[in-house]
N, C-alpha and C. Protein backbone atom coordinates (compact mmCIF):
# COMPACT_ATOMS: atom_id res chain seq x y z
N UNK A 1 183.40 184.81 147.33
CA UNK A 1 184.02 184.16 146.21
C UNK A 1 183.13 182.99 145.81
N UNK A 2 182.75 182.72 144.16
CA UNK A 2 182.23 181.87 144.15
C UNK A 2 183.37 180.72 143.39
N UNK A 3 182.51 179.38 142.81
CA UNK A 3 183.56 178.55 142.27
C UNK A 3 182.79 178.53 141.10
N UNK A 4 182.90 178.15 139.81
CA UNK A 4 181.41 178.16 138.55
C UNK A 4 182.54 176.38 137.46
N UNK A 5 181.93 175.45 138.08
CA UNK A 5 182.81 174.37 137.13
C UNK A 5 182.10 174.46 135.58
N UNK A 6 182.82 174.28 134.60
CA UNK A 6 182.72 174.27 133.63
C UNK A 6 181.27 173.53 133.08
N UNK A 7 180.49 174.60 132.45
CA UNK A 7 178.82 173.90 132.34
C UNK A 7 178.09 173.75 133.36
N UNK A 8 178.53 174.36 134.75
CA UNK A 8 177.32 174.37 135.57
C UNK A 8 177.02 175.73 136.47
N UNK A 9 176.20 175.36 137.36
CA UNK A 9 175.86 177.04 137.96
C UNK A 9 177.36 177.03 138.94
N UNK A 10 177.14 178.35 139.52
CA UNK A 10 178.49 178.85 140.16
C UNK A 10 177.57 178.71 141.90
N UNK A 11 178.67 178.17 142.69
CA UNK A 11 178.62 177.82 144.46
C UNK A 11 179.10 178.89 145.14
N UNK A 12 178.83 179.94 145.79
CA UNK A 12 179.57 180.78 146.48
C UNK A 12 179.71 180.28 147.41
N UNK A 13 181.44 180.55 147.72
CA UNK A 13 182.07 179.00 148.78
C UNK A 13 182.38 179.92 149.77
N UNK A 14 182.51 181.30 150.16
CA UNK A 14 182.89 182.04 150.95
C UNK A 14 182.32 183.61 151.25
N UNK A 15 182.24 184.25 152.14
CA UNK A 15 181.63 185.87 152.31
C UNK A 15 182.67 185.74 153.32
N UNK A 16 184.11 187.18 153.04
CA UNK A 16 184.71 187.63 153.75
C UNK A 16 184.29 189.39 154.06
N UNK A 17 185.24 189.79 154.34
CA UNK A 17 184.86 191.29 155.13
C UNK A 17 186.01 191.90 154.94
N UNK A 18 186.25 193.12 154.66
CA UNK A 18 187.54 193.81 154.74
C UNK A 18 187.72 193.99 156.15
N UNK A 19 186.36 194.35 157.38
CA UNK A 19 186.92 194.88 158.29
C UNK A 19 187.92 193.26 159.14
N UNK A 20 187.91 192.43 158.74
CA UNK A 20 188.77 191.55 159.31
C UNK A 20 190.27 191.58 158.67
N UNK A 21 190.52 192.65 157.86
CA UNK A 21 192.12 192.72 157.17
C UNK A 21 192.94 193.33 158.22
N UNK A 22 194.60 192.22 158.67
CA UNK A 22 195.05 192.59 159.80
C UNK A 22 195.82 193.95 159.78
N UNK A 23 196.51 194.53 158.70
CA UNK A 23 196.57 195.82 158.80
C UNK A 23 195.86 196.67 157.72
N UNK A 24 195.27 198.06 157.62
CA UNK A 24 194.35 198.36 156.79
C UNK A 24 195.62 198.90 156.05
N UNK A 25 194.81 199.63 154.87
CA UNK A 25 195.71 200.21 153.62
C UNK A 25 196.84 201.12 153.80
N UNK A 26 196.14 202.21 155.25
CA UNK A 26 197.29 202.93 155.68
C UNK A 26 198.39 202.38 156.29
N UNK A 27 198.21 201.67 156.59
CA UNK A 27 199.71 200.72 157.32
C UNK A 27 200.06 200.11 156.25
N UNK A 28 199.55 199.44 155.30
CA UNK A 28 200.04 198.41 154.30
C UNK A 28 201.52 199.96 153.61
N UNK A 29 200.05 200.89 153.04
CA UNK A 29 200.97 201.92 152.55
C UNK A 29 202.42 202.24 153.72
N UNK A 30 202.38 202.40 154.69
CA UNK A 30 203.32 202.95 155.19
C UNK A 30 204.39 201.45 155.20
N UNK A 31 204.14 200.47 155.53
CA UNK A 31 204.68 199.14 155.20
C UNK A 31 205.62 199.22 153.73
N UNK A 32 205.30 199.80 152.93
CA UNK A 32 205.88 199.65 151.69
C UNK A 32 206.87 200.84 151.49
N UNK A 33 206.21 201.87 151.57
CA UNK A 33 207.29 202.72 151.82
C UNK A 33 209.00 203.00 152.81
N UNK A 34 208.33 202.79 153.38
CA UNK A 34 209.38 202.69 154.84
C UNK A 34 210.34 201.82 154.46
N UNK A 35 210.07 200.41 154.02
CA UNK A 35 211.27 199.85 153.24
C UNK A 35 211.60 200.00 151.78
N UNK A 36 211.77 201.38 151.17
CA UNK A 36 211.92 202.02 149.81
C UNK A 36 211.00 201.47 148.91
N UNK A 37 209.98 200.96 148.89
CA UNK A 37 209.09 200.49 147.69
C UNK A 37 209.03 202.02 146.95
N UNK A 38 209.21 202.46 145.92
CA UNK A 38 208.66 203.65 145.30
C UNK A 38 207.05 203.41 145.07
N UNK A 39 205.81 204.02 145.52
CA UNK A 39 204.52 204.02 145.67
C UNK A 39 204.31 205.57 144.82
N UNK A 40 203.76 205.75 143.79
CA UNK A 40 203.28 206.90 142.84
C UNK A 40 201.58 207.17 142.86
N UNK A 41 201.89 207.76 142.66
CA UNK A 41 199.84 208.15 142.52
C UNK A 41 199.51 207.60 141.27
N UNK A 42 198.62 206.86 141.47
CA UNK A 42 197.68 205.92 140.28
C UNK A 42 197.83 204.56 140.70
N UNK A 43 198.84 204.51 141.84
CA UNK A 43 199.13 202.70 141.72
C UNK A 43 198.18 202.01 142.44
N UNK A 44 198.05 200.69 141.81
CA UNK A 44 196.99 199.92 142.94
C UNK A 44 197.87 199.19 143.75
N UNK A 45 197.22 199.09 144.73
CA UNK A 45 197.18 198.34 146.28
C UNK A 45 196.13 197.00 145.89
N UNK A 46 196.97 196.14 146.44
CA UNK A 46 196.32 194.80 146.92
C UNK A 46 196.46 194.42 148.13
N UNK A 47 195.25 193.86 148.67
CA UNK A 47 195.33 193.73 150.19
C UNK A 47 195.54 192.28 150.51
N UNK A 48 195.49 191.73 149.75
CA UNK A 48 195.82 189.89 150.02
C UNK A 48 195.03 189.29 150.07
N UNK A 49 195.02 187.80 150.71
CA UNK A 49 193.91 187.27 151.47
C UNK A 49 193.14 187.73 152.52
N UNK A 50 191.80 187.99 152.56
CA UNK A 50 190.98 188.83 153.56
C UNK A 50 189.75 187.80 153.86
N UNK A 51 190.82 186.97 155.57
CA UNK A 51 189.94 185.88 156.04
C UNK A 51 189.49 186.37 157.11
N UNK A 52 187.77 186.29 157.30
CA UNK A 52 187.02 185.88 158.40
C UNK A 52 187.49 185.19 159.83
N UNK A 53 186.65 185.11 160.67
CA UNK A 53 187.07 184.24 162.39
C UNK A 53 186.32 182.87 162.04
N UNK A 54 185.18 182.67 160.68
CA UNK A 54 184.26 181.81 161.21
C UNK A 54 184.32 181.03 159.37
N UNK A 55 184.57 179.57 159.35
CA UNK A 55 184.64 178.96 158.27
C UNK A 55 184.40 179.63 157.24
N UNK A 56 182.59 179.93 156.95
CA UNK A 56 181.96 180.71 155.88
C UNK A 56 182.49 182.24 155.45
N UNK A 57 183.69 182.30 156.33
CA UNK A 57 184.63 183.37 155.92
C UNK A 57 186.09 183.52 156.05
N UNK A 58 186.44 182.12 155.47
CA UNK A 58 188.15 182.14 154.81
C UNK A 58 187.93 182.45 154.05
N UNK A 59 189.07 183.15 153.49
CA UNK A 59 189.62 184.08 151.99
C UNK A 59 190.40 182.95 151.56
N UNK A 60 191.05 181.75 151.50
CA UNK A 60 191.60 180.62 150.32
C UNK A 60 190.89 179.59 150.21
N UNK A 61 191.15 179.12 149.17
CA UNK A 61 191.11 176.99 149.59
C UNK A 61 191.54 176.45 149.85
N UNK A 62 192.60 176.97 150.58
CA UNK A 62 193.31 176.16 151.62
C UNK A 62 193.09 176.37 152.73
N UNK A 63 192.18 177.37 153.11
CA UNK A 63 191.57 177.85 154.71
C UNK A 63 190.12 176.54 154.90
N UNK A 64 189.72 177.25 153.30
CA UNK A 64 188.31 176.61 153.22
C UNK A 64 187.58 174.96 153.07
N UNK A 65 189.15 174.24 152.78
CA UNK A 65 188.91 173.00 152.83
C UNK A 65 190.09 172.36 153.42
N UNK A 66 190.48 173.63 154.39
CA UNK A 66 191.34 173.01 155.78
C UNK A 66 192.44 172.00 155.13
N UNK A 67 193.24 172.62 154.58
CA UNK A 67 194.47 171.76 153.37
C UNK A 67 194.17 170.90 152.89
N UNK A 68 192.65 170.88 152.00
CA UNK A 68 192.13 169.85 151.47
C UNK A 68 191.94 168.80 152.01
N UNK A 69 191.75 168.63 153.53
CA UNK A 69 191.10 167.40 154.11
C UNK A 69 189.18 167.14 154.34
N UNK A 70 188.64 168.62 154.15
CA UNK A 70 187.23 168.60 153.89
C UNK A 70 187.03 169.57 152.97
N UNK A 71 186.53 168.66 152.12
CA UNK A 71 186.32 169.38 150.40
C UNK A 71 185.17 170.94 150.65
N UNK A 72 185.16 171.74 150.39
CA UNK A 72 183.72 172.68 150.04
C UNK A 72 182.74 171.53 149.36
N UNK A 73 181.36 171.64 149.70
CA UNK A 73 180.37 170.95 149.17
C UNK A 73 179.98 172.10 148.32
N UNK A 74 179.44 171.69 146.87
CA UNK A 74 179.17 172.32 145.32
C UNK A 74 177.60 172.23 145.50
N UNK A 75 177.00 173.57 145.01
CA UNK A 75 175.73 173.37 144.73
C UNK A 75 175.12 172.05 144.00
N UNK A 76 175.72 172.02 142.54
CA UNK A 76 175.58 170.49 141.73
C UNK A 76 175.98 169.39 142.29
N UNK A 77 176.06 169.13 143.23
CA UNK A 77 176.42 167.82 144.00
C UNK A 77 177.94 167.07 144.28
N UNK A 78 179.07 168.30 143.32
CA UNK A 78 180.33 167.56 143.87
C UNK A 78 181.09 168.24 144.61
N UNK A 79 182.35 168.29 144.62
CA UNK A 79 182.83 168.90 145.90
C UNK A 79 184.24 169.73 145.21
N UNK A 80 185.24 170.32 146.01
CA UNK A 80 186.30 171.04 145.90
C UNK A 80 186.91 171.23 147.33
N UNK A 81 188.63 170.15 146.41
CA UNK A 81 189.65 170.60 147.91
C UNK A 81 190.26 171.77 147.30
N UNK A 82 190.65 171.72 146.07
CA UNK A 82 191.33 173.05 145.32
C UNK A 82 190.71 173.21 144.35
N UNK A 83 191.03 174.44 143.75
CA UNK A 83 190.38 174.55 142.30
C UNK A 83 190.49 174.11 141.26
N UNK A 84 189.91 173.69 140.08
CA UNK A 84 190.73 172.58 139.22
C UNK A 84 190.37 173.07 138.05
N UNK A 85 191.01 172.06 136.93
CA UNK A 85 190.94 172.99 135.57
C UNK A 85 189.80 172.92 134.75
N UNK A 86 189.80 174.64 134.66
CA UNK A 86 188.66 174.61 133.63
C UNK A 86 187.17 175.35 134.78
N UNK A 87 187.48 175.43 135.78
CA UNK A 87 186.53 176.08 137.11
C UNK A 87 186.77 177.42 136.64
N UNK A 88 185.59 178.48 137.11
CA UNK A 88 185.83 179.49 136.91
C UNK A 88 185.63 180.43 138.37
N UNK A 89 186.62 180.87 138.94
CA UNK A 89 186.43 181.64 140.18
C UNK A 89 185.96 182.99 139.91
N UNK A 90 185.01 183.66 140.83
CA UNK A 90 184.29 184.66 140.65
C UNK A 90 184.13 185.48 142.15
N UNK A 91 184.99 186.52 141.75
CA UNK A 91 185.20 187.21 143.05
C UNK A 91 183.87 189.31 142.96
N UNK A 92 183.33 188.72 143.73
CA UNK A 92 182.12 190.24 143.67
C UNK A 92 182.72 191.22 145.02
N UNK A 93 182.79 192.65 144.67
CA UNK A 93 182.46 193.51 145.81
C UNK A 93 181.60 194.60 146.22
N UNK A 94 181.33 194.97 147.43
CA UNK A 94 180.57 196.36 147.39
C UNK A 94 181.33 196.78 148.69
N UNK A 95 180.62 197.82 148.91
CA UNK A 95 180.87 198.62 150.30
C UNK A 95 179.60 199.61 150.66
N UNK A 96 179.80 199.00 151.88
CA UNK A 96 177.64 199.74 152.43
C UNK A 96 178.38 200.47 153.87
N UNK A 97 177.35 202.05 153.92
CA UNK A 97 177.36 202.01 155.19
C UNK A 97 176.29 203.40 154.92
N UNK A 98 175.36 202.95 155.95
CA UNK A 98 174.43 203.74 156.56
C UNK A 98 173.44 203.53 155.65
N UNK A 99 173.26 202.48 155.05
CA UNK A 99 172.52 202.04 153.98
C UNK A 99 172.47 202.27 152.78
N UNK A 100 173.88 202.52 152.63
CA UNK A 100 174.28 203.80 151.09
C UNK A 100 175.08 202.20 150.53
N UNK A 101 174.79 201.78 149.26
CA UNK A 101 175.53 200.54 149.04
C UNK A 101 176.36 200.85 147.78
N UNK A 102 177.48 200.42 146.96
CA UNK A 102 178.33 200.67 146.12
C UNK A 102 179.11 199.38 145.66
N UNK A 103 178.32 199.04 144.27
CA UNK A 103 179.37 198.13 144.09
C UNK A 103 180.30 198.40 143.33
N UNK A 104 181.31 197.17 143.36
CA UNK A 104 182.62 197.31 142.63
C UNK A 104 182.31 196.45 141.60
N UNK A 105 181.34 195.59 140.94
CA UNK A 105 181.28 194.95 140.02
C UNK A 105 182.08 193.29 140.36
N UNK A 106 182.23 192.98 139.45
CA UNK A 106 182.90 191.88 139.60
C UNK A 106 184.18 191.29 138.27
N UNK A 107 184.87 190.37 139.17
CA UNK A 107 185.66 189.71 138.00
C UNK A 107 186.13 188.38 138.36
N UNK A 108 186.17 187.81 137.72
CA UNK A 108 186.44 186.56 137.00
C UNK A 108 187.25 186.12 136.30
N UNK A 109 187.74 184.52 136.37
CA UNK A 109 188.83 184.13 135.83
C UNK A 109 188.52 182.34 135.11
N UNK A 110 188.81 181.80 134.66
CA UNK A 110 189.02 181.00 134.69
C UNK A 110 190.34 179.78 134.18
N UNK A 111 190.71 179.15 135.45
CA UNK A 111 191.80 178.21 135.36
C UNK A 111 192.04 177.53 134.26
N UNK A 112 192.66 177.67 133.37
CA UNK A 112 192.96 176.70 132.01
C UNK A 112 194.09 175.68 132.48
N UNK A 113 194.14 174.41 131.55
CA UNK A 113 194.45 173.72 132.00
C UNK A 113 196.03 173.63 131.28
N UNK A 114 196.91 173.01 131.80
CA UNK A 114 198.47 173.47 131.46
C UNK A 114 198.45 172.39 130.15
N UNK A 115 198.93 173.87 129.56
CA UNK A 115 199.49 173.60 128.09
C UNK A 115 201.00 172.44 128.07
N UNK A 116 200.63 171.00 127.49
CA UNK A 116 201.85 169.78 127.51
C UNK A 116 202.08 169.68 125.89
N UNK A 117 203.49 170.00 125.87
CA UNK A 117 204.24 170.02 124.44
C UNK A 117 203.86 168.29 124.05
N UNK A 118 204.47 168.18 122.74
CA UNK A 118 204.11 166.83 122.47
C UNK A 118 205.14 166.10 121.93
């Protein structure tokens, strides 16, 4: 995951792993079912937060700056306890094995800042 503040380059603040997700898809799936979720063919699955054993691989910012008591340090010189407005988070994937690599592309968002009536 990277962080990209508004007008500057983007910090990749984290590299997680799927193989650290505590139950994989087949359990998630059977998880949902089992207590009547109706699950159809076409639907997507989300797997959640998918955190690492070792800092440089928490899945939040709240893992990653330890409930905001040590900020992530920013390529451009400032920092992040949470994300703030107007940052743009940038999440990339692939999947490799046996040297066969595949990405998923990427996507992106960015936080706007809350709309105050007047």
């Amino acid at each position: 995951m990277a962080i990209q503040p508004k007008g500057k380059a983007e910090t990749v603040v984290t590299r997680s792993n799927f193989k650290h997700i505590y139950w994989n898809m087949n359990q998630q799936l059977a998880h949902h079912t089992i207590n009547g979720c109706p699950v159809n063919s076409g639907d997507m699955m989300g797997s959640g937060t998918i955190s690492g054993s070792t800092p440089d691989s928490y899945g939040s910012m709240l893992e990653l700056s330890w409930k905001g008591s040590k900020p992530v340090q920013l390529n451009d010189g400032g920092d992040r306890k949470f994300i703030e407005d107007n940052d743009t988070v940038i999440m990339r994937g692939y999947s490799e094995k046996n040297g066969v690599r595949i990405g998923f592309g990427e996507v992106s968002t960015k936080l706007l800042p809350v709309f105050k009536k007047k």
